[in-house]
N, C-alpha and C. Protein backbone atom coordinates (compact mmCIF):
# COMPACT_ATOMS: atom_id res chain seq x y z
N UNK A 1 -52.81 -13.33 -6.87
CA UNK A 1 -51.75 -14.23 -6.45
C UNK A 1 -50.44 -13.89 -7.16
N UNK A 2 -50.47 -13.42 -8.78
CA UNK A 2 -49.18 -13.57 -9.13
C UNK A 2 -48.51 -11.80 -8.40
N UNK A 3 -49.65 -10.83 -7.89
CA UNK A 3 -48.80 -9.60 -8.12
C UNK A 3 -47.95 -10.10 -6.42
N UNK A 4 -49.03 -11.10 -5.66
CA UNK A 4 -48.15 -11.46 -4.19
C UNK A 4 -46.85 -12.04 -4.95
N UNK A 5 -46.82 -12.75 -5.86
CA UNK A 5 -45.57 -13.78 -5.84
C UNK A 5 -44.27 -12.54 -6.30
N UNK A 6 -44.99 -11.64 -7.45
CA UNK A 6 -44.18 -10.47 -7.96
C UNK A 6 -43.30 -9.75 -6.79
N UNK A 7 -44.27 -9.53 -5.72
CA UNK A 7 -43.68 -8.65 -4.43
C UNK A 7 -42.89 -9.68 -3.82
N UNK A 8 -42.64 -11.05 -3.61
CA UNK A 8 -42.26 -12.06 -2.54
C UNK A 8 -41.12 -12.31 -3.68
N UNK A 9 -40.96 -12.21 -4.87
CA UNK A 9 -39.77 -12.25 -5.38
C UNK A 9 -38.93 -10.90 -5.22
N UNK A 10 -39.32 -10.10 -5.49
CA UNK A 10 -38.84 -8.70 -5.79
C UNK A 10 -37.61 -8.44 -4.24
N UNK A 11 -39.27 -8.87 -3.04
CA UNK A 11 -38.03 -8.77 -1.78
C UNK A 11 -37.02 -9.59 -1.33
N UNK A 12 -37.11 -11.04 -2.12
CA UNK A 12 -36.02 -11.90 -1.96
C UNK A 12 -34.99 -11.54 -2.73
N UNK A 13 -34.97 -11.00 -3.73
CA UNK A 13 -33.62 -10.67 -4.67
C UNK A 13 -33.24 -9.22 -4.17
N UNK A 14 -34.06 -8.60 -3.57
CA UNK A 14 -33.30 -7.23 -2.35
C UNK A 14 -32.80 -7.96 -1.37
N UNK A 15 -33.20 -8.57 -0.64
CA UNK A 15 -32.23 -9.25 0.55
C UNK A 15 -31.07 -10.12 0.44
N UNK A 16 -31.05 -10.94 -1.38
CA UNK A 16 -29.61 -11.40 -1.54
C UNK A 16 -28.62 -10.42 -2.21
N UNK A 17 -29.21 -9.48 -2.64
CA UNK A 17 -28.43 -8.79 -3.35
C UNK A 17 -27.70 -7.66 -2.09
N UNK A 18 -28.18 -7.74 -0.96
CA UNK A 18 -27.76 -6.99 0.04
C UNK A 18 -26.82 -7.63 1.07
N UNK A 19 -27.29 -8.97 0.91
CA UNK A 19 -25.79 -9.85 1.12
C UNK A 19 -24.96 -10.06 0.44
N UNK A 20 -24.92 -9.72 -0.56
CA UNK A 20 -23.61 -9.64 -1.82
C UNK A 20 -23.14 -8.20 -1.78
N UNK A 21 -23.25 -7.63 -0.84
CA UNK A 21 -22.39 -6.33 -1.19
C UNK A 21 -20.97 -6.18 -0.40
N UNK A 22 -20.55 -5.64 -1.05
CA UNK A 22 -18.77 -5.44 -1.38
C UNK A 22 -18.58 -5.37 0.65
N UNK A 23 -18.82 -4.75 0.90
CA UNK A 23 -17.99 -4.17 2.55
C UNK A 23 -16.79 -3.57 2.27
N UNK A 24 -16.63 -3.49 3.20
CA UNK A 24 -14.69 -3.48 3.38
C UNK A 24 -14.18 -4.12 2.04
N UNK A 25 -13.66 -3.49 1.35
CA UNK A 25 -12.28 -4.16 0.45
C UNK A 25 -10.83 -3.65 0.83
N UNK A 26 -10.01 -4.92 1.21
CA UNK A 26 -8.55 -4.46 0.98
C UNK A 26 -8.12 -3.57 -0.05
N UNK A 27 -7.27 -2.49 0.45
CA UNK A 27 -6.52 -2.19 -0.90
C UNK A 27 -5.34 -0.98 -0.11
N UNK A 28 -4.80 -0.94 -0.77
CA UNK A 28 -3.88 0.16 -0.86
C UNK A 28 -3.70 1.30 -1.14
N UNK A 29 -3.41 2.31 -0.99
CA UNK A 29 -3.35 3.87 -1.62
C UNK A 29 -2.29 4.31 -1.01
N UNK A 30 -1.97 6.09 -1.74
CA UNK A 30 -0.97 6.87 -1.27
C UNK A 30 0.11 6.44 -0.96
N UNK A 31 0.25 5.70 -2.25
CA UNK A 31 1.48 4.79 -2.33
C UNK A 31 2.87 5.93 -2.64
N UNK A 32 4.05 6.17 -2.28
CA UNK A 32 4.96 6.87 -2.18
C UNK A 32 6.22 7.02 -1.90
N UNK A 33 7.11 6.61 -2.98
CA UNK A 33 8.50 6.13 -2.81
C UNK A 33 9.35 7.78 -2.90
N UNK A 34 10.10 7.95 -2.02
CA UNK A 34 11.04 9.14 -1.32
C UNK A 34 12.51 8.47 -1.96
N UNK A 35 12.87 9.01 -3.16
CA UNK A 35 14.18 8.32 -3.32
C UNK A 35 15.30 8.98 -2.67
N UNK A 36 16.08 8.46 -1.94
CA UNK A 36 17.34 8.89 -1.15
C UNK A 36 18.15 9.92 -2.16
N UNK A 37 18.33 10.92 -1.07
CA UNK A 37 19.18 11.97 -2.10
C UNK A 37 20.90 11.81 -1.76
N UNK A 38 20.81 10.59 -1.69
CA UNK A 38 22.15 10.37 -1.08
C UNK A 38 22.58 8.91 -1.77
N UNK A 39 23.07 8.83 -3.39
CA UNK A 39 23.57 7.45 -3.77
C UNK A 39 23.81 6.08 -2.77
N UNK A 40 23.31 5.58 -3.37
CA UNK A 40 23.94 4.55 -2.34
C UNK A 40 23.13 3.81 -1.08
N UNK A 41 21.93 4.92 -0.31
CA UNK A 41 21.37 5.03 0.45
C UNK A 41 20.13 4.32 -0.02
N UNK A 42 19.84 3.92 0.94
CA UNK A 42 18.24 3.46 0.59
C UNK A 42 16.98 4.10 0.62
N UNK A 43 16.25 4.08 -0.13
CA UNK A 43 15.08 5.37 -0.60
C UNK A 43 13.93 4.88 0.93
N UNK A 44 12.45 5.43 0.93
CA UNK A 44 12.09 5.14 1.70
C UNK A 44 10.63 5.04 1.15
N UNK A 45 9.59 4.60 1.83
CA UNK A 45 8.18 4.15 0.79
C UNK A 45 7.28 4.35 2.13
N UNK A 46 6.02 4.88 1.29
CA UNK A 46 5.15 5.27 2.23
C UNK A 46 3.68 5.06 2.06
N UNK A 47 2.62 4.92 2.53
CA UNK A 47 1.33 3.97 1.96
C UNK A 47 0.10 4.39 2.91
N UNK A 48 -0.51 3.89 2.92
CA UNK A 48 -2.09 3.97 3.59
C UNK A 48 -2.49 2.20 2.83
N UNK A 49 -2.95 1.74 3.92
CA UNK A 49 -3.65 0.13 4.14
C UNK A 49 -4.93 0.20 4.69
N UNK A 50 -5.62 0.19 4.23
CA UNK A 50 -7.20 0.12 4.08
C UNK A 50 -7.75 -1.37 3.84
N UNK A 51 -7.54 -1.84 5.73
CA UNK A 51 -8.57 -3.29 5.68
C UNK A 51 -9.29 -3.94 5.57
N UNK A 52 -9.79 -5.36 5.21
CA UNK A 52 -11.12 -5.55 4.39
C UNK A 52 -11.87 -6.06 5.26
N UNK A 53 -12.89 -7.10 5.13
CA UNK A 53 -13.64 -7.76 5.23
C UNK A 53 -12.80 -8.25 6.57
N UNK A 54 -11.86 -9.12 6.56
CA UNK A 54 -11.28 -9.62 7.73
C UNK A 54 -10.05 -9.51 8.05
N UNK A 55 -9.43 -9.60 9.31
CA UNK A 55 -8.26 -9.21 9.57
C UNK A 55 -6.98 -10.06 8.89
N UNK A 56 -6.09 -9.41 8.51
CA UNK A 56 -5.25 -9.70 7.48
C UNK A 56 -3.77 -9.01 8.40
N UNK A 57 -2.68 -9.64 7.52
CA UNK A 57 -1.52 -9.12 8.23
C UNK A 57 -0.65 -8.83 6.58
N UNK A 58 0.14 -7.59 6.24
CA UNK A 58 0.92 -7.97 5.30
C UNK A 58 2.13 -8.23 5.94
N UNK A 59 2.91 -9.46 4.10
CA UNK A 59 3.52 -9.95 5.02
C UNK A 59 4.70 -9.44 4.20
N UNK A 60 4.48 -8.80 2.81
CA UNK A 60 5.51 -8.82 2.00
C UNK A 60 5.09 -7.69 0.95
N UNK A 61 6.09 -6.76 0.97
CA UNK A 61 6.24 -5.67 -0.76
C UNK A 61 7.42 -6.20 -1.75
N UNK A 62 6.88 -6.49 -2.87
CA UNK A 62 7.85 -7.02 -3.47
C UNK A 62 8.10 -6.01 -4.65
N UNK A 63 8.52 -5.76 -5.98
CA UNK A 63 9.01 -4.92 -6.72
C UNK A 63 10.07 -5.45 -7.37
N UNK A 64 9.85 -5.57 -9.00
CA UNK A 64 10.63 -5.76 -10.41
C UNK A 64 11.98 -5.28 -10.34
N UNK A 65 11.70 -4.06 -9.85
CA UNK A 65 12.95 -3.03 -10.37
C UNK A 65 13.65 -2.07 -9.26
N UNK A 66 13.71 -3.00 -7.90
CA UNK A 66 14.68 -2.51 -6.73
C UNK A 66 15.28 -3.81 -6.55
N UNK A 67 16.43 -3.50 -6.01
CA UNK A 67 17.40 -4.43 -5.58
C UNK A 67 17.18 -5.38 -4.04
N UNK A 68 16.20 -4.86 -3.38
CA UNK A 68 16.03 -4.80 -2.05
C UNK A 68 14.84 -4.17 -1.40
N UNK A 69 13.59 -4.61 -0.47
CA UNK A 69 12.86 -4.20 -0.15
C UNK A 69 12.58 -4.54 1.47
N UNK A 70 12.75 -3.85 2.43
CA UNK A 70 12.08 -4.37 3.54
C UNK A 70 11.33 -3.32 4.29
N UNK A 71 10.30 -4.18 5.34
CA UNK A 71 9.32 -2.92 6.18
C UNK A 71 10.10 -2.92 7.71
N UNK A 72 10.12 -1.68 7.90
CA UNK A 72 10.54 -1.29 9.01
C UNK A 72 9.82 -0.20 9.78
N UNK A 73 9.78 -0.17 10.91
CA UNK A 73 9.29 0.95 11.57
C UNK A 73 10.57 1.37 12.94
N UNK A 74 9.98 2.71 12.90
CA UNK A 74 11.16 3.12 13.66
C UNK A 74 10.60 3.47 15.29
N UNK A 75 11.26 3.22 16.39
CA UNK A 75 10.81 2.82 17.68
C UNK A 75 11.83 3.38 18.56
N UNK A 76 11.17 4.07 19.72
CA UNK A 76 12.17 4.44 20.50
C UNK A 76 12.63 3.96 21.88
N UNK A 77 13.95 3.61 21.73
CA UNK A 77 14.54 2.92 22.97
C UNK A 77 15.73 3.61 24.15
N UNK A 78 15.86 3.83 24.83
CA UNK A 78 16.30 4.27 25.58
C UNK A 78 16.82 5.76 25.26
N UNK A 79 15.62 6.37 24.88
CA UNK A 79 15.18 7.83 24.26
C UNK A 79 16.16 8.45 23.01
N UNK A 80 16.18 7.21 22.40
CA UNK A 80 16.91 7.04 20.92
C UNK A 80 15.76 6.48 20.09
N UNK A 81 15.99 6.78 18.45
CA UNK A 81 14.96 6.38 17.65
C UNK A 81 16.17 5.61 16.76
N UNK A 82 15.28 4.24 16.91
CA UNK A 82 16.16 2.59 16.39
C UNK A 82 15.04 2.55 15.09
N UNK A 83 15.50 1.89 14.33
CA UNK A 83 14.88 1.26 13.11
C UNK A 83 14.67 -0.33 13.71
N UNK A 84 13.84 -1.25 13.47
CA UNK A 84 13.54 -2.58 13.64
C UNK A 84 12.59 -3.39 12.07
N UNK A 85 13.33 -4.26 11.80
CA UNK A 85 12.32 -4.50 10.53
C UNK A 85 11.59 -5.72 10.95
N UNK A 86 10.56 -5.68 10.43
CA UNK A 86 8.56 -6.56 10.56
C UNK A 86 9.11 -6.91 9.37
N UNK A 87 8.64 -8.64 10.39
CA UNK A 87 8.27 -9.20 9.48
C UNK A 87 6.79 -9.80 8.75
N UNK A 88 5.85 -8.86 9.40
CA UNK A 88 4.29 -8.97 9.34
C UNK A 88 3.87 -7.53 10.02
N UNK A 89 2.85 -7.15 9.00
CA UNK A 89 1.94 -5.82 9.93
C UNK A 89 0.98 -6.03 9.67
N UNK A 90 0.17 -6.60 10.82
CA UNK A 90 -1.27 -6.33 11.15
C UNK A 90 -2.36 -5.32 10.70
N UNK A 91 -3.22 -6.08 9.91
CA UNK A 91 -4.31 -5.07 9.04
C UNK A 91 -5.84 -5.18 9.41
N UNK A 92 -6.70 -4.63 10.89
CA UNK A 92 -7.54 -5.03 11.27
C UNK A 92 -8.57 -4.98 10.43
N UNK A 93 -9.67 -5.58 10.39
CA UNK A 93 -10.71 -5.36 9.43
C UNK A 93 -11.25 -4.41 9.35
N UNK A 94 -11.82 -3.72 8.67
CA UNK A 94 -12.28 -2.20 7.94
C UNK A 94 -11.31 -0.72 9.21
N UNK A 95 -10.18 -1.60 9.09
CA UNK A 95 -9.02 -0.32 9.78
C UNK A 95 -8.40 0.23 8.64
N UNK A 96 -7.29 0.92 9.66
CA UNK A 96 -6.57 1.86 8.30
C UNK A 96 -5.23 1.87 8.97
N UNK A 97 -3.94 1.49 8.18
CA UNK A 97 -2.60 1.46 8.76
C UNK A 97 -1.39 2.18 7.60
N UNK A 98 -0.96 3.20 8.82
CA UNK A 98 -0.48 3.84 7.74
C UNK A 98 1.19 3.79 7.94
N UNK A 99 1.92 3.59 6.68
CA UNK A 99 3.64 3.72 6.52
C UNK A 99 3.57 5.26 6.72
N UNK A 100 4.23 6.01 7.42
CA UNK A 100 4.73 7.15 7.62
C UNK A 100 5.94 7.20 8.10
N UNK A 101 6.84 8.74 7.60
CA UNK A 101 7.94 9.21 8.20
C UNK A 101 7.77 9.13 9.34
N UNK A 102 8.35 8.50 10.25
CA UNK A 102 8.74 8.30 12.50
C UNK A 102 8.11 7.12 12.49
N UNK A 103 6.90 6.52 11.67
CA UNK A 103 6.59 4.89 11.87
C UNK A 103 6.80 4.08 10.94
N UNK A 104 6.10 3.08 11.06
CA UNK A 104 6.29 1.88 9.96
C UNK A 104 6.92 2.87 8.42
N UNK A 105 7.58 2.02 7.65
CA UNK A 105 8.31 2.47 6.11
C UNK A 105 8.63 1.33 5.19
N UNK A 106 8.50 1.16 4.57
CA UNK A 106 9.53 0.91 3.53
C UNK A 106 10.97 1.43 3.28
N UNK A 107 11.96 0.55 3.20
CA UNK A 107 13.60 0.48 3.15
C UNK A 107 13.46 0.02 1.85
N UNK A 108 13.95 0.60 0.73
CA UNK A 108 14.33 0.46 -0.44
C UNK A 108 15.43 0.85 -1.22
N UNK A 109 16.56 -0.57 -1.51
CA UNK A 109 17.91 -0.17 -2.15
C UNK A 109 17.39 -0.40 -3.43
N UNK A 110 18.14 0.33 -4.34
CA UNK A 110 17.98 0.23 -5.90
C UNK A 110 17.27 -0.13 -6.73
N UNK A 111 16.57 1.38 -6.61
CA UNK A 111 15.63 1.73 -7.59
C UNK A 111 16.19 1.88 -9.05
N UNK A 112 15.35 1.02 -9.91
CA UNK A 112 15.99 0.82 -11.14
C UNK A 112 15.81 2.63 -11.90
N UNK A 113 16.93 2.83 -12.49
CA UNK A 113 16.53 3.88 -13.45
C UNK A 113 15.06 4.16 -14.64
N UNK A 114 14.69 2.99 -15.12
CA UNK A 114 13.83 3.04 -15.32
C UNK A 114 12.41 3.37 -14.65
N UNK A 115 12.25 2.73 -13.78
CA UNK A 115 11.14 3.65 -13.03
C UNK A 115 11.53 4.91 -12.52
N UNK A 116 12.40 5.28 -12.19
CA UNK A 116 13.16 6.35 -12.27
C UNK A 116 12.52 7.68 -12.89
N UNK A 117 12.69 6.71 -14.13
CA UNK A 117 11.97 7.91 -15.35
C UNK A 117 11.06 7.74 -15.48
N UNK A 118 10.54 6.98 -15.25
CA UNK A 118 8.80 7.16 -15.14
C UNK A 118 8.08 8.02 -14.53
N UNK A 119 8.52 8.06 -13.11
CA UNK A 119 8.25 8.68 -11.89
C UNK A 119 7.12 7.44 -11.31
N UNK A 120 7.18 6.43 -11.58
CA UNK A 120 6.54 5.05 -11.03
C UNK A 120 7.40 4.07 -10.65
N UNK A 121 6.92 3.13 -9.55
CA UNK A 121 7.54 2.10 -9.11
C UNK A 121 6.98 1.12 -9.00
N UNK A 122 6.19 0.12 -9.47
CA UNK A 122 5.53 -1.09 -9.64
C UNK A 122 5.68 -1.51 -8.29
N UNK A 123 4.27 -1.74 -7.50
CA UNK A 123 4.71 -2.94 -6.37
C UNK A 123 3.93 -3.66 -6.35
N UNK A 124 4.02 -4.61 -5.35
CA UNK A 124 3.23 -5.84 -4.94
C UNK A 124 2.97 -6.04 -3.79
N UNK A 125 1.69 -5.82 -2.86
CA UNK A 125 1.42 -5.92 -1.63
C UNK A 125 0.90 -7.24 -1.27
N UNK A 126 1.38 -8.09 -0.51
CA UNK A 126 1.17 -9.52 -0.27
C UNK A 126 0.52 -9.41 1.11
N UNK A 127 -0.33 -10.26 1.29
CA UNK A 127 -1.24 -10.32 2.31
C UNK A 127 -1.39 -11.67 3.06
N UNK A 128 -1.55 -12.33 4.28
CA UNK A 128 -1.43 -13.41 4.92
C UNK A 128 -2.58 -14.19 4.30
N UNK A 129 -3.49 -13.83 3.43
CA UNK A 129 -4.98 -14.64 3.25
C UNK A 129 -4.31 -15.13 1.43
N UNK A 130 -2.99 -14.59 0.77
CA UNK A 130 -2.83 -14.71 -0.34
C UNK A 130 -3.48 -13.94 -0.81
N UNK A 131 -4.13 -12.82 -0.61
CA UNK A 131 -4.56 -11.41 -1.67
C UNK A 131 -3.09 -10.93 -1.96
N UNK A 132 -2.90 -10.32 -3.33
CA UNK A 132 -2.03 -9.86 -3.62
C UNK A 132 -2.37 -8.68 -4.11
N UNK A 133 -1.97 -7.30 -3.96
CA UNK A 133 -2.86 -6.25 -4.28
C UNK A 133 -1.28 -4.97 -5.10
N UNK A 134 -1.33 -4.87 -6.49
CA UNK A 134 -0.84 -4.51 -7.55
C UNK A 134 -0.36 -3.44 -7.25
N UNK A 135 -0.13 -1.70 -7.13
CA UNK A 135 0.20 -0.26 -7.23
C UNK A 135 1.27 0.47 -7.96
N UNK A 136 1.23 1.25 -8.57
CA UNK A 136 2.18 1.83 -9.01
C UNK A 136 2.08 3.44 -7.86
N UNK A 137 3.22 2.96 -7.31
CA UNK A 137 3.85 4.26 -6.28
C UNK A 137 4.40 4.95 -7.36
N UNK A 138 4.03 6.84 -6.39
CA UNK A 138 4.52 7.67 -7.19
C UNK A 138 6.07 7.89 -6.50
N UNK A 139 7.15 8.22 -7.67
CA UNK A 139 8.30 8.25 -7.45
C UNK A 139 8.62 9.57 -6.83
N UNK A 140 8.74 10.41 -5.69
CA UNK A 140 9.76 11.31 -5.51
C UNK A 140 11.51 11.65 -5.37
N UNK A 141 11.67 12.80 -5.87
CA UNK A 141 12.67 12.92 -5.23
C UNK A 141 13.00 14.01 -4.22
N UNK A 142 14.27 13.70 -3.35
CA UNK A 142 14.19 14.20 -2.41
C UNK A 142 15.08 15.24 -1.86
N UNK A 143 15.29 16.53 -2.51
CA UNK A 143 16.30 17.34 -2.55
C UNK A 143 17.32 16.99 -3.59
N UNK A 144 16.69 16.71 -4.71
CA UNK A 144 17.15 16.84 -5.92
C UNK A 144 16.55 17.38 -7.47
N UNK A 145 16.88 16.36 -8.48
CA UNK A 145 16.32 16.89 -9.52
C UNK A 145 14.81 16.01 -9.68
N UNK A 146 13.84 16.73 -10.60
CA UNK A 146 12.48 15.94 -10.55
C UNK A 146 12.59 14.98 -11.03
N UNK A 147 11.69 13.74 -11.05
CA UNK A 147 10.98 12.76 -11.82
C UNK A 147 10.62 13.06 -13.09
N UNK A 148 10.08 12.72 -13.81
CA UNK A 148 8.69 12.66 -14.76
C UNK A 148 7.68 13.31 -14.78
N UNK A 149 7.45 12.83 -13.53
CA UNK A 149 5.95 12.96 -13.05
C UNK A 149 5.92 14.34 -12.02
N UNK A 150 7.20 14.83 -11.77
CA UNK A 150 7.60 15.41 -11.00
C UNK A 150 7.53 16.94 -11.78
N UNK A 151 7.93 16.52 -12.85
CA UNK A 151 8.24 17.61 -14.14
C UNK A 151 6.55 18.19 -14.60
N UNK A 152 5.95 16.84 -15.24
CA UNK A 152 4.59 16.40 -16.02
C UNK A 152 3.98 17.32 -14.90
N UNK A 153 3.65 17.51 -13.58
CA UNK A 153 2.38 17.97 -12.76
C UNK A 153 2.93 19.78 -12.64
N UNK A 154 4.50 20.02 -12.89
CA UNK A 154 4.71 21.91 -12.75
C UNK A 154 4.27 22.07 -14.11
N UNK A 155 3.89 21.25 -15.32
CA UNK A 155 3.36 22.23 -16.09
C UNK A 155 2.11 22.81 -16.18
């Protein structure tokens, strides 16, 4: 009797422990700020969104040390390419949505010098469920002089 009860436990704590597993987690990667080689101009940010468990929309990138942040994607209208900025992007569950150069971006005025020199940019990815999900984007530059980090990886 006890080696039945041994086996009738053994397979109940496999079957909850198999409902406790992770799935899909939100998160972020290939996080990537393009700083404008043109003062003044606004840099541009680039990402991969990797959806979780359930469908989610972000609604907001926020950041310490820019002056200005918004998402935009660029769209073509009467066989012209317009910029339009979102104010929400749709994150289907265990999908993948990506900021790229010709689509969705990040618009970013003033990037503090300090991250600058880092070759990092602290962000904050805000999500419609209140997940808030942390990254440090790597800083490029863009037809200019290197980063940090820019320097740190030619040696």
């Amino acid at each position: 009797m006890t080696k039945q009860l041994s086996i009738f436990f053994a397979s109940l704590a496999v079957i909850f422990l198999s409902a406790c597993g992770e799935g899909d987690v939100l998160r972020v990667d290939e996080v990537v700020v393009n700083l404008s080689p043109v003062e003044g101009n606004p840099s541009s940010g680039y990402m991969t969104i990797h959806g979780g468990p359930e469908d989610v929309s972000l609604v907001s990138v926020i950041a310490d040390d820019v002056m200005r942040m918004e998402m935009h994607e660029t769209v073509e209208k009467d066989g012209m390419a317009q910029m339009q900025t979102l104010t929400k992007v749709p994150v289907p569950a265990g999908g993948t949505v990506k900021f790229e150069p010709g689509g969705k971006h990040l618009m970013i005025w003033g990037v503090g010098g300090g991250s600058i020199h880092r070759g990092t940019l602290r962000m904050i990815f805000i999500f419609s469920n209140d997940d808030r999900i942390q990254v440090d984007g790597i800083i490029k530059q863009v037809g200019g002089a290197k980063t940090a980090t820019d320097k740190d990886s030619a040696s």
